[in-house]
PDB file of N, CA and C in Angstrom:
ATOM      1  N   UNK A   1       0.827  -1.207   0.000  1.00  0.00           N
ATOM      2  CA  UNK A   1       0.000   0.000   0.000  1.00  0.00           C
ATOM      3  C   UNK A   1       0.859   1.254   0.000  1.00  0.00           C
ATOM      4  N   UNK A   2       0.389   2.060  -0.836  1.00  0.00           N
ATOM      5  CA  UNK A   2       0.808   3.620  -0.685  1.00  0.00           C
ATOM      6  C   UNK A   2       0.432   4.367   0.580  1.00  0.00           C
ATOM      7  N   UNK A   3       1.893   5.359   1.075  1.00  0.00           N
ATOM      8  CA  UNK A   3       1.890   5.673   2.329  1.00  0.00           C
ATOM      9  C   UNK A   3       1.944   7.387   2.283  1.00  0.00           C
ATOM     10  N   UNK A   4       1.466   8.306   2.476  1.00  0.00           N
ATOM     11  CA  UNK A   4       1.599   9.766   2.141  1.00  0.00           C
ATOM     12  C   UNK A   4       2.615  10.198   3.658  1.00  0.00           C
ATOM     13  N   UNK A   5       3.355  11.295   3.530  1.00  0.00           N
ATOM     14  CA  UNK A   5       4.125  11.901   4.269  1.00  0.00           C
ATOM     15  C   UNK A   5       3.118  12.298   5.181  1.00  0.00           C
ATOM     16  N   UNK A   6       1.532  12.761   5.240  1.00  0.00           N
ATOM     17  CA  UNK A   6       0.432  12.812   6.670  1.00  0.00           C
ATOM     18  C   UNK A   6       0.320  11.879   7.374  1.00  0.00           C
ATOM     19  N   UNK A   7       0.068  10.589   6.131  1.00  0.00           N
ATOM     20  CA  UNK A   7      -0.422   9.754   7.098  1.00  0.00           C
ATOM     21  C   UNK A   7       1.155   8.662   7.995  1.00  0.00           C
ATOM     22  N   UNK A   8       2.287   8.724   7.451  1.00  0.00           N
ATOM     23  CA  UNK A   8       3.082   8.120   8.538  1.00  0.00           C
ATOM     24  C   UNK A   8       3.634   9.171   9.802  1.00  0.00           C
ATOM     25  N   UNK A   9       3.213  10.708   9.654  1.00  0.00           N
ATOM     26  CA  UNK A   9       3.570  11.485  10.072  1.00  0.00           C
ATOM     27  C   UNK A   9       2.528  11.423  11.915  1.00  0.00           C
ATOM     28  N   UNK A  10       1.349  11.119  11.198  1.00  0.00           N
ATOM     29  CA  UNK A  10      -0.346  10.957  12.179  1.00  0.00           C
ATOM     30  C   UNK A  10       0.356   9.719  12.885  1.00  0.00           C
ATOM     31  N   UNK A  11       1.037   8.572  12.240  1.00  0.00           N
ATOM     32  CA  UNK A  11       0.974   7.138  13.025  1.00  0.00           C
ATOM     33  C   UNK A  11       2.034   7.043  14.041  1.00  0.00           C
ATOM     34  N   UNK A  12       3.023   8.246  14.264  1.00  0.00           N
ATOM     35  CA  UNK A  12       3.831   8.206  15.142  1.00  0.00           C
ATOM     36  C   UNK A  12       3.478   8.907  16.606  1.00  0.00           C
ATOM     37  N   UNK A  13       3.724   8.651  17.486  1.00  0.00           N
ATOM     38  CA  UNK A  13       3.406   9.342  18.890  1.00  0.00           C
ATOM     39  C   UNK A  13       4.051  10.765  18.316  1.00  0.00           C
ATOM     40  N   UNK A  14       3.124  11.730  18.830  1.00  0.00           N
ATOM     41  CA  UNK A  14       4.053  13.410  18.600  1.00  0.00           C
ATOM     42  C   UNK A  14       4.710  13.562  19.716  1.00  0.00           C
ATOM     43  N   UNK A  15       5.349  12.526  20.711  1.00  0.00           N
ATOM     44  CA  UNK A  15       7.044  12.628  21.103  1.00  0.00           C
ATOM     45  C   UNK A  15       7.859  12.115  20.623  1.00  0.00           C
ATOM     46  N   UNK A  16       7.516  11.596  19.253  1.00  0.00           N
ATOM     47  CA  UNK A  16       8.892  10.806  18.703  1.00  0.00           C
ATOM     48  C   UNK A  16       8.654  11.397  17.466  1.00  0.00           C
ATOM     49  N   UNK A  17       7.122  12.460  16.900  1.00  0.00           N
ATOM     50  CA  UNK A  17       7.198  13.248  15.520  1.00  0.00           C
ATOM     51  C   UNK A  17       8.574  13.671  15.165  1.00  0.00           C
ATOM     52  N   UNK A  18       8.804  14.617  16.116  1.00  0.00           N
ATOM     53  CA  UNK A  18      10.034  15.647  16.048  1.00  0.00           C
ATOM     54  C   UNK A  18      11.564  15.453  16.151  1.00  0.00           C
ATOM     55  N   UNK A  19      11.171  14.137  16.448  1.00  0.00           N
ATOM     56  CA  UNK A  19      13.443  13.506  16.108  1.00  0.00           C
ATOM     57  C   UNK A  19      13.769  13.216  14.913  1.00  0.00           C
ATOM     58  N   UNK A  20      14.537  12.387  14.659  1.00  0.00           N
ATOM     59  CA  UNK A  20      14.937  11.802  13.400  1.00  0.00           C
ATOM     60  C   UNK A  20      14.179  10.930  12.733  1.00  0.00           C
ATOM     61  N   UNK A  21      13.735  11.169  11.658  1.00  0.00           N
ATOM     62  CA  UNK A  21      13.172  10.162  10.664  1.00  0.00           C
ATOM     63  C   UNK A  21      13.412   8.600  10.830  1.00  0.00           C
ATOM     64  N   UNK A  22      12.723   7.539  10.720  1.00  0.00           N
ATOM     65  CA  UNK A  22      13.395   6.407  10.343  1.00  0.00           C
ATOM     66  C   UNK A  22      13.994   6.214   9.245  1.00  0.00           C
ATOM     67  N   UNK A  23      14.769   5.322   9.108  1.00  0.00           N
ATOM     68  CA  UNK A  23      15.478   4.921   7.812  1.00  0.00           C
ATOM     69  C   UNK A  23      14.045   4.312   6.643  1.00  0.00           C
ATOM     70  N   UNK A  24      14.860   4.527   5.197  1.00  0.00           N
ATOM     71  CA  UNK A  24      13.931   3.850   4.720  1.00  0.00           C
ATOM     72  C   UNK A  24      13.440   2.352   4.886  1.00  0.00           C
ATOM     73  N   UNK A  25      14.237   1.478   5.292  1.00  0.00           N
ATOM     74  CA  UNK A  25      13.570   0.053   5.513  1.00  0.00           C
ATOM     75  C   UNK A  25      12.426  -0.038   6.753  1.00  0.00           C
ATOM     76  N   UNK A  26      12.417   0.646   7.613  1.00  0.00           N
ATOM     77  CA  UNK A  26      11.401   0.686   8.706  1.00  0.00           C
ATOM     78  C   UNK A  26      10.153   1.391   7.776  1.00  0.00           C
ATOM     79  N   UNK A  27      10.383   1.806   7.045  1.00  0.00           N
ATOM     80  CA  UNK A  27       9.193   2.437   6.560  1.00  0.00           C
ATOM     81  C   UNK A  27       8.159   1.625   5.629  1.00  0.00           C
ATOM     82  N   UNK A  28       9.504   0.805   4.700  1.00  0.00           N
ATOM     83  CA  UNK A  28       9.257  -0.213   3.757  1.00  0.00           C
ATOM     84  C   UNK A  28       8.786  -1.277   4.602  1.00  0.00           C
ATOM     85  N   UNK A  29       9.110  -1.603   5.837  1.00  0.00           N
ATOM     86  CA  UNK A  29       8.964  -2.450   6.807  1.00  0.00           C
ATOM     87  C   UNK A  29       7.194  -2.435   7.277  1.00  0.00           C
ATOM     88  N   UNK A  30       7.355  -1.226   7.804  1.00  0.00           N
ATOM     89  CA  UNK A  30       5.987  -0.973   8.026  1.00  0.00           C
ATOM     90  C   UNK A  30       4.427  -1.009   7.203  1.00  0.00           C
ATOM     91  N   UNK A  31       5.295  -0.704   5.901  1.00  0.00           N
ATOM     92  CA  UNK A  31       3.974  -0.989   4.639  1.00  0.00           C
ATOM     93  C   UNK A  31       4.033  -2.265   4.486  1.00  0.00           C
ATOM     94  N   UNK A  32       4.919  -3.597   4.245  1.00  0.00           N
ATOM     95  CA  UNK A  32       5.266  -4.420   3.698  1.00  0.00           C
ATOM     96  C   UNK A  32       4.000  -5.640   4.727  1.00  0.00           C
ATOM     97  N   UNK A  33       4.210  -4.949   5.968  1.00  0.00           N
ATOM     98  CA  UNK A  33       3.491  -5.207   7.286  1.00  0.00           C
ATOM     99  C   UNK A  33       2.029  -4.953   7.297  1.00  0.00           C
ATOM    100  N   UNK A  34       1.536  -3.862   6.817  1.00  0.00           N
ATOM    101  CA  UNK A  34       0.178  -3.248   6.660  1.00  0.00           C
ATOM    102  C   UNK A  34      -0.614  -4.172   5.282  1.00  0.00           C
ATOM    103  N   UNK A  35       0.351  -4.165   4.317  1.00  0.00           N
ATOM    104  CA  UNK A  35       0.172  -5.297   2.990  1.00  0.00           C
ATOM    105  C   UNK A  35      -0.589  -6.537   3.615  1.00  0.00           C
ATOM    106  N   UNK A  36       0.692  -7.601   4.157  1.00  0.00           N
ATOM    107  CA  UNK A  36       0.850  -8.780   4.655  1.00  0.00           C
ATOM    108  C   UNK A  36      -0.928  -9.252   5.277  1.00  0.00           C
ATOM    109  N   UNK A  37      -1.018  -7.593   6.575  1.00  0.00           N
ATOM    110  CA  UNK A  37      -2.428  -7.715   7.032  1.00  0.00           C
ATOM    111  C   UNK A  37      -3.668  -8.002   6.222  1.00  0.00           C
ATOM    112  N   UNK A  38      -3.904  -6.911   5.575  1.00  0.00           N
ATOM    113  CA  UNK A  38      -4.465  -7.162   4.700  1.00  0.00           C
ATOM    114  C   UNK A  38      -5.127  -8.116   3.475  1.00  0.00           C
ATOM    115  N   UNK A  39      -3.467  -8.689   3.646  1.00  0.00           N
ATOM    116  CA  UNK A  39      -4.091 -10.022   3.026  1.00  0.00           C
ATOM    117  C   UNK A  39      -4.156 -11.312   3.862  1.00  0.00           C
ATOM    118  N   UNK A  40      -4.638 -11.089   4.774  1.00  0.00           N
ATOM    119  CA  UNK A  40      -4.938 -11.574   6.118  1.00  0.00           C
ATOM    120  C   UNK A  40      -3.634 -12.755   6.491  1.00  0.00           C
ATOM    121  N   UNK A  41      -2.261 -12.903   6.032  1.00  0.00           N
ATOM    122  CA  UNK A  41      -1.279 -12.838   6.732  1.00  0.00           C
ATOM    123  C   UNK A  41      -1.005 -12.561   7.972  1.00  0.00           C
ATOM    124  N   UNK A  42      -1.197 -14.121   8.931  1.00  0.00           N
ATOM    125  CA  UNK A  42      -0.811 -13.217  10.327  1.00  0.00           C
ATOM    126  C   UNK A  42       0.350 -14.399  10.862  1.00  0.00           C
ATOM    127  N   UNK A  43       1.547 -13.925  10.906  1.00  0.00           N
ATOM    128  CA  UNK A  43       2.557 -15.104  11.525  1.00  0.00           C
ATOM    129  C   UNK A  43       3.196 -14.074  12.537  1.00  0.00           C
ATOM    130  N   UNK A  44       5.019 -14.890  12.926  1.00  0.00           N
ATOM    131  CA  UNK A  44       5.386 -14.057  13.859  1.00  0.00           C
ATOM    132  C   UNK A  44       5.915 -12.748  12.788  1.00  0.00           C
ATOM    133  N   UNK A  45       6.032 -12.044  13.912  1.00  0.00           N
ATOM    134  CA  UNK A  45       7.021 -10.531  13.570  1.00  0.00           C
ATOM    135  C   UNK A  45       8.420 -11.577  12.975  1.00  0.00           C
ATOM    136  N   UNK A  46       9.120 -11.892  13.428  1.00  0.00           N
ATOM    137  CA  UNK A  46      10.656 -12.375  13.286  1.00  0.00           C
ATOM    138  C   UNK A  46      10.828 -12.629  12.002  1.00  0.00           C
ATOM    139  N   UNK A  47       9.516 -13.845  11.589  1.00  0.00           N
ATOM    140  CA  UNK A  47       9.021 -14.220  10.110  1.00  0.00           C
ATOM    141  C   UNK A  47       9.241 -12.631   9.196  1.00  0.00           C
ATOM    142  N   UNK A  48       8.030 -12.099   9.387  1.00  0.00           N
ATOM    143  CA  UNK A  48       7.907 -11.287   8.644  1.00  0.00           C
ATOM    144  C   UNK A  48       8.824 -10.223   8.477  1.00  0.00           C
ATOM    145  N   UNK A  49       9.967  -9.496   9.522  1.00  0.00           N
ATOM    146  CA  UNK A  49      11.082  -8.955   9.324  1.00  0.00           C
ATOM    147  C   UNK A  49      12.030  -9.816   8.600  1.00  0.00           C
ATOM    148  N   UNK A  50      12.092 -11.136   8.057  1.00  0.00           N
ATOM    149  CA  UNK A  50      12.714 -11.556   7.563  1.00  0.00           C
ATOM    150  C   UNK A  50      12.555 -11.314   5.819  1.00  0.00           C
ATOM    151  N   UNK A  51      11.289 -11.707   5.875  1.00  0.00           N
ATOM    152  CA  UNK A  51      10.654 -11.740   4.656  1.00  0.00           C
ATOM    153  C   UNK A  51      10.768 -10.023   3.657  1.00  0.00           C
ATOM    154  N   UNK A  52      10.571  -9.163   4.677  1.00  0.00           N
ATOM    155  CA  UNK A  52      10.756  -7.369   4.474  1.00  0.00           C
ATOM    156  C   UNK A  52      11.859  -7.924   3.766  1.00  0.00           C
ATOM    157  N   UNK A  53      12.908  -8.320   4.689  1.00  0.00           N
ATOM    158  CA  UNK A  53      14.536  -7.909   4.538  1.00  0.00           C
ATOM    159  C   UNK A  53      14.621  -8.842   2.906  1.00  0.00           C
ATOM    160  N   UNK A  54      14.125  -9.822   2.539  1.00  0.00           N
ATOM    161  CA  UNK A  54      14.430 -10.142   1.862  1.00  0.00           C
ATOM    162  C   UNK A  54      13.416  -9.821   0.188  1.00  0.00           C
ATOM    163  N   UNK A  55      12.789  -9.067   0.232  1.00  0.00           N
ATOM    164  CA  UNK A  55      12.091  -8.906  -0.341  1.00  0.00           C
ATOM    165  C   UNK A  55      12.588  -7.216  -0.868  1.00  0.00           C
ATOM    166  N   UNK A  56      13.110  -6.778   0.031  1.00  0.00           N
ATOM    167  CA  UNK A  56      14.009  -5.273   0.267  1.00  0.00           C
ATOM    168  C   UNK A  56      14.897  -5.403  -0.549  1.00  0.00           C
ATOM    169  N   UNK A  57      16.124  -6.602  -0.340  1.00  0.00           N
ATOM    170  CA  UNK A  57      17.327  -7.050  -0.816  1.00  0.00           C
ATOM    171  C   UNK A  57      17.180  -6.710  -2.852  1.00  0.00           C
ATOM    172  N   UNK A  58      15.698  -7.366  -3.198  1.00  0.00           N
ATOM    173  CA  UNK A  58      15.450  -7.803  -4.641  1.00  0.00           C
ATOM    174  C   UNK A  58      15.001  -6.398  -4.862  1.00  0.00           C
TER     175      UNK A  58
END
């Protein structure tokens, strides 16, 4: 899914808005995650940070 600069901006606590950005893979991480749901994909986290990372890699 497509992510707009509001809406990952809204999904963070506004004490952590104002520091440093995440890197791009947490971000890619986070959609890749919202996807997965969606398509009603539900395993562990460990799994699925794996799967990001390798799916990132290609």
């Amino acid at each position: 899914p497509k992510m707009t600069a509001e809406e990952f901006l809204r999904s963070r606590p506004l004490s952590r808005a104002y520091f440093r950005s995440p890197n791009s893979f947490f971000i890619y991480r986070q959609q890749f995650v919202k996807q997965l749901k969606l398509e009603n994909y539900n395993d562990q986290m460990v799994k699925v940070s794996k799967w990001a990372g390798i799916f990132w890699s290609n």
